[in-house]
N, C-alpha and C. Protein backbone atom coordinates (compact mmCIF):
# COMPACT_ATOMS: atom_id res chain seq x y z
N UNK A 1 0.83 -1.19 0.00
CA UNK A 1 0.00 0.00 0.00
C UNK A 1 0.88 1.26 0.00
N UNK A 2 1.75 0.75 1.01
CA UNK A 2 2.64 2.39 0.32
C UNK A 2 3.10 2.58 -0.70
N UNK A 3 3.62 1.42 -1.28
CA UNK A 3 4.45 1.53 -2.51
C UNK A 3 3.48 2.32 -2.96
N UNK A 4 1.88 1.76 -3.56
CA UNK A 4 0.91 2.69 -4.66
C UNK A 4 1.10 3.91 -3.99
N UNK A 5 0.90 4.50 -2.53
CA UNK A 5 0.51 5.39 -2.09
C UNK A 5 1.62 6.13 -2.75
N UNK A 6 3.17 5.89 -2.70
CA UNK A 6 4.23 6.86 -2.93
C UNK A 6 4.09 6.72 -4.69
N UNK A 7 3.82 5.75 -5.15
CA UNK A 7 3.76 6.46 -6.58
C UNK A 7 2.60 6.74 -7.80
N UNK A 8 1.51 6.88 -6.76
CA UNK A 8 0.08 7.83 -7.33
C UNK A 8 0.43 9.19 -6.57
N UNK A 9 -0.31 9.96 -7.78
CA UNK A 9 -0.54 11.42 -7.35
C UNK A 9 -1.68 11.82 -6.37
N UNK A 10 -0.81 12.80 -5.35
CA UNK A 10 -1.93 12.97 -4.77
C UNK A 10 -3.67 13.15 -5.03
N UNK A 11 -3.53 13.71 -6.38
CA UNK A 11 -5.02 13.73 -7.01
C UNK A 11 -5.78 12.20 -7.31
N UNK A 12 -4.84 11.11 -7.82
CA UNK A 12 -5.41 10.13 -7.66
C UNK A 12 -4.92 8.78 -6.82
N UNK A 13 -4.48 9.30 -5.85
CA UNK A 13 -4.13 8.92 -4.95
C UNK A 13 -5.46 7.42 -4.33
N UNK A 14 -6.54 8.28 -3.91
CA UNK A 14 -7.79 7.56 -3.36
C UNK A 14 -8.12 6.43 -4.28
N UNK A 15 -8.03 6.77 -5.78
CA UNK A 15 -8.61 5.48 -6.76
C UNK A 15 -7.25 4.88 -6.90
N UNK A 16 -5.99 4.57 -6.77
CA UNK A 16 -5.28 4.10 -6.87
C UNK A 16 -5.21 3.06 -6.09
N UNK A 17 -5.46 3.46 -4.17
CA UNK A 17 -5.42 2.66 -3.72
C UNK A 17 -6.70 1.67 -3.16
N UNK A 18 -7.96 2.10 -3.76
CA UNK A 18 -8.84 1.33 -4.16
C UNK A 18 -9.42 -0.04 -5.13
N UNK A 19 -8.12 0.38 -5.90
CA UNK A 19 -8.04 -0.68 -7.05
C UNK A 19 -7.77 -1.84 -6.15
N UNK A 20 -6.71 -2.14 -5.42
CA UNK A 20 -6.29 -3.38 -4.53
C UNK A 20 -7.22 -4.18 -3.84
N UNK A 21 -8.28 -3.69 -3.33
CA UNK A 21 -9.48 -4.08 -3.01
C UNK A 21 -10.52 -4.78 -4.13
N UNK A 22 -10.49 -3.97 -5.14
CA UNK A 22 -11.77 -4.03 -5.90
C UNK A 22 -10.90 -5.56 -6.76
N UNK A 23 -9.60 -5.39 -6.90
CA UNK A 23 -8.79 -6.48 -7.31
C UNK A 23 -8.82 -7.56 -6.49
N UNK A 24 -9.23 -7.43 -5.18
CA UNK A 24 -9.47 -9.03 -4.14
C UNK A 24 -10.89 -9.39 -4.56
N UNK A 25 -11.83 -8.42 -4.50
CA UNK A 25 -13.51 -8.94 -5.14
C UNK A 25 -13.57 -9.30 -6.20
N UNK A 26 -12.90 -9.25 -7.31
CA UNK A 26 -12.90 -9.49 -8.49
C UNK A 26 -12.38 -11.14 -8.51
N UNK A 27 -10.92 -11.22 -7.53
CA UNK A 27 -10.31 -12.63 -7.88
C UNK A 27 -11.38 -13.86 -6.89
N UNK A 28 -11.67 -13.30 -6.18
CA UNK A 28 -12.75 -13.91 -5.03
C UNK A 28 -14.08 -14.46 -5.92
N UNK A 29 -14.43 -13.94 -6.73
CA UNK A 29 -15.57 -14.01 -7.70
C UNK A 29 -15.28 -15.26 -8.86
N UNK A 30 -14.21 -14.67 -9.91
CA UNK A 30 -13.74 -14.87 -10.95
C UNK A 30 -12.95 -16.13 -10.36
N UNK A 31 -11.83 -16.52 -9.29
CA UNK A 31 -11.21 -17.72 -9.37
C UNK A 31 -12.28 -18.86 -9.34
N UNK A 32 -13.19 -18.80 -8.26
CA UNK A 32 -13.45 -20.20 -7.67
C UNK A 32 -14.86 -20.24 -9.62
N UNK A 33 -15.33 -19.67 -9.94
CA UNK A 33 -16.01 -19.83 -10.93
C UNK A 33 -15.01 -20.19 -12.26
N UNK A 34 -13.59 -19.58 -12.14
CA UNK A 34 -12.84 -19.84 -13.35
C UNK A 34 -12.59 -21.67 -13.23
N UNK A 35 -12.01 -22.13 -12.19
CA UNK A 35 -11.60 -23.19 -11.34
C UNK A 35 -12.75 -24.10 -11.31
N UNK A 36 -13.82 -23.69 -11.40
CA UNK A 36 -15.43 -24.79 -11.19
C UNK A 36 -15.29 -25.17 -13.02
N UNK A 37 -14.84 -24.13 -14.00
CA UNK A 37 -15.49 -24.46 -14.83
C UNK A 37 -14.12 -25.61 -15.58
N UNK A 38 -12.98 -25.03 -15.21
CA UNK A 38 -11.81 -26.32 -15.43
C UNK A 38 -12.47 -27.35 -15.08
N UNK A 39 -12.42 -27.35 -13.31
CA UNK A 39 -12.51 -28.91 -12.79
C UNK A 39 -13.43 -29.74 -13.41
N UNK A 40 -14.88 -28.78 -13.92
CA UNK A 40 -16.24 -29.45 -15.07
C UNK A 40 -15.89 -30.17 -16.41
N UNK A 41 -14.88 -29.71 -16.68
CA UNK A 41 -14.46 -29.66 -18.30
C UNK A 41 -13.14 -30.99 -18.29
N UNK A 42 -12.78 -30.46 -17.34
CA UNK A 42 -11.23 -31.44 -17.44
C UNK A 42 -10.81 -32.10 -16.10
N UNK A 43 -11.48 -32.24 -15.46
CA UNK A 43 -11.38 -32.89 -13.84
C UNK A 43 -10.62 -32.00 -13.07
N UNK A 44 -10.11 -32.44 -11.78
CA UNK A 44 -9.48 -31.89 -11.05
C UNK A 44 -8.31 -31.78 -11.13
N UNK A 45 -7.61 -32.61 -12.24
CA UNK A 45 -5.91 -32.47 -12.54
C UNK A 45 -6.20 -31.13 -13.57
N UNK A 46 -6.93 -30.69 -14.24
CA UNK A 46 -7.09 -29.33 -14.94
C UNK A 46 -6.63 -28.05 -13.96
N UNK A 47 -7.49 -28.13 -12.62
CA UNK A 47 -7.29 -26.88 -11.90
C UNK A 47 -6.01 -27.06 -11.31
N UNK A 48 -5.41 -27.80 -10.75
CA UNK A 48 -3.63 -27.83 -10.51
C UNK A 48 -3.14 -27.38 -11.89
N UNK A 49 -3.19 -27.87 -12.92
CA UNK A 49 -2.51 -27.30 -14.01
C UNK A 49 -2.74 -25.83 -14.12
N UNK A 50 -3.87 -25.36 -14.39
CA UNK A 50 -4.45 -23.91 -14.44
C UNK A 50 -3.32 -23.35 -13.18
N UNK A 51 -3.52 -23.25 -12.20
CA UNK A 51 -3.35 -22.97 -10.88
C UNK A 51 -1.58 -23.01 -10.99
N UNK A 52 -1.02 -23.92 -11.46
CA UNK A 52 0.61 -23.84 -11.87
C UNK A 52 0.81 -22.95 -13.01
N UNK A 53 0.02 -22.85 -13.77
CA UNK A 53 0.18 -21.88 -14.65
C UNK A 53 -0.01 -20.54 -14.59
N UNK A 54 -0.99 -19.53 -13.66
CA UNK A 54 -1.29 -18.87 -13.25
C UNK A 54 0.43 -18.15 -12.04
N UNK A 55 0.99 -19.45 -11.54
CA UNK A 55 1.72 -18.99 -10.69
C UNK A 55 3.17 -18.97 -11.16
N UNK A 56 3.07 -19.46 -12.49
CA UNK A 56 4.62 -19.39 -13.08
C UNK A 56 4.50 -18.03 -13.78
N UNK A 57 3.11 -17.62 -14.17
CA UNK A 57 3.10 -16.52 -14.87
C UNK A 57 3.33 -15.26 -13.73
N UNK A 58 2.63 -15.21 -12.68
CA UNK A 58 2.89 -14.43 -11.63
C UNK A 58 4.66 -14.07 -11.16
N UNK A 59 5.00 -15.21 -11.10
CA UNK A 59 6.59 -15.24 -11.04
C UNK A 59 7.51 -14.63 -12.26
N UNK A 60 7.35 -14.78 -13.17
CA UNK A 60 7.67 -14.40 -14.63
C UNK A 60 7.29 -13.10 -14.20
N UNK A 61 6.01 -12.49 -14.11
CA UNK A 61 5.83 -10.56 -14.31
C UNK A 61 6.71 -10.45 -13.06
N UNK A 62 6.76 -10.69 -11.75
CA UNK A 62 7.39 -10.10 -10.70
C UNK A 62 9.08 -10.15 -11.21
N UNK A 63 9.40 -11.37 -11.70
CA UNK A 63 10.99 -11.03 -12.33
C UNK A 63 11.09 -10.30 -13.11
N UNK A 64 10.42 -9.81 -14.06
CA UNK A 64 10.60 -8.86 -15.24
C UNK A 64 10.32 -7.46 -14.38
N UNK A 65 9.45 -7.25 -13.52
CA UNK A 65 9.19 -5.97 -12.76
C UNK A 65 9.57 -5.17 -11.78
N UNK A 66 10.97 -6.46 -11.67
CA UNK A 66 11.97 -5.90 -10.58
C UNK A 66 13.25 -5.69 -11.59
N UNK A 67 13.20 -6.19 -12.14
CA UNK A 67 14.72 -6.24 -13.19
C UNK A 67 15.58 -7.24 -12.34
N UNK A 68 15.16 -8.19 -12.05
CA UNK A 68 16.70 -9.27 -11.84
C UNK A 68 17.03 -9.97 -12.84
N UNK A 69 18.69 -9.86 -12.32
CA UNK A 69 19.50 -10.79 -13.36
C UNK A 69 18.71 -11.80 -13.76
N UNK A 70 18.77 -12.28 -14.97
CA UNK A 70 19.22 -13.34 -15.26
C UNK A 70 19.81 -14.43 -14.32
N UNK A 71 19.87 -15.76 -14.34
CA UNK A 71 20.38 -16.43 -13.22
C UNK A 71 22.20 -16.74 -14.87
N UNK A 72 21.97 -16.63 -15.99
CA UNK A 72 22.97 -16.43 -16.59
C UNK A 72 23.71 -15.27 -16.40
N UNK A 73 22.91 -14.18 -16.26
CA UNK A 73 23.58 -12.76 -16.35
C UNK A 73 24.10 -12.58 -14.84
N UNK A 74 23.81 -13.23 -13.42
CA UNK A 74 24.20 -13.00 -12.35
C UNK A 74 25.51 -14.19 -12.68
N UNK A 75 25.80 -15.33 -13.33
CA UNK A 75 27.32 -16.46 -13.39
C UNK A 75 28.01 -15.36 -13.89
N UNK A 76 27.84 -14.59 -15.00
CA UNK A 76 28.99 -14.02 -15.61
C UNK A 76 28.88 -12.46 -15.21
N UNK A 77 28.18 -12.17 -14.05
CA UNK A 77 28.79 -10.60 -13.80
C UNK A 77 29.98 -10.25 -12.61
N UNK A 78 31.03 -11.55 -12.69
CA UNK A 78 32.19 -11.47 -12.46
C UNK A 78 32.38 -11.85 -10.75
N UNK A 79 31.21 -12.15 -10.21
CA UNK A 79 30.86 -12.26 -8.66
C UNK A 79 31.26 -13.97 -8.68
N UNK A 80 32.17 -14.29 -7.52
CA UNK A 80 32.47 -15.19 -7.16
C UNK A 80 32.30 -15.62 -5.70
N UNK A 81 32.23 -16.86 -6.21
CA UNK A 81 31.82 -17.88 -4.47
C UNK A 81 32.57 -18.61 -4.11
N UNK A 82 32.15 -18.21 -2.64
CA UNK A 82 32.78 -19.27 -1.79
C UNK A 82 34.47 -18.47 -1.43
């Protein structure tokens, strides 16, 4: 919450940090109905798949949105172990 708070403007400050909320009612709604309609369609090994997929993608935007190395680009930026 601070993070949004420090980088919305004070003018939209209030809808900025409203979104985070309206983003828990939305996934609260939308998962267990997204997840009913897998498990209907493709059993219950569907929603583990969905559900691994959902969380590799989550992982993927948070690495791209922090900027970390590479786990190649951190071997060769000259840092040694041990």
């Amino acid at each position: 919450m601070t993070w949004v708070a420090g980088l919305a403007s004070s003018t939209n400050r209030a809808s900025a940090l409203s979104l985070r909320p309206a983003g828990n009612r939305l996934g609260q709604v939308a998962i267990p109905l997204t997840a009913g309609a897998v498990a209907g369609s493709t059993g219950a090994d569907g929603v583990f798949v969905l559900t691994g997929g959902l969380l590799a993608g989550a992982a993927a935007s948070t690495w791209r949105a922090l900027g970390w190395p590479k786990p190649a680009d951190a071997a060769t930026s000259g840092a040694k172990s041990g």
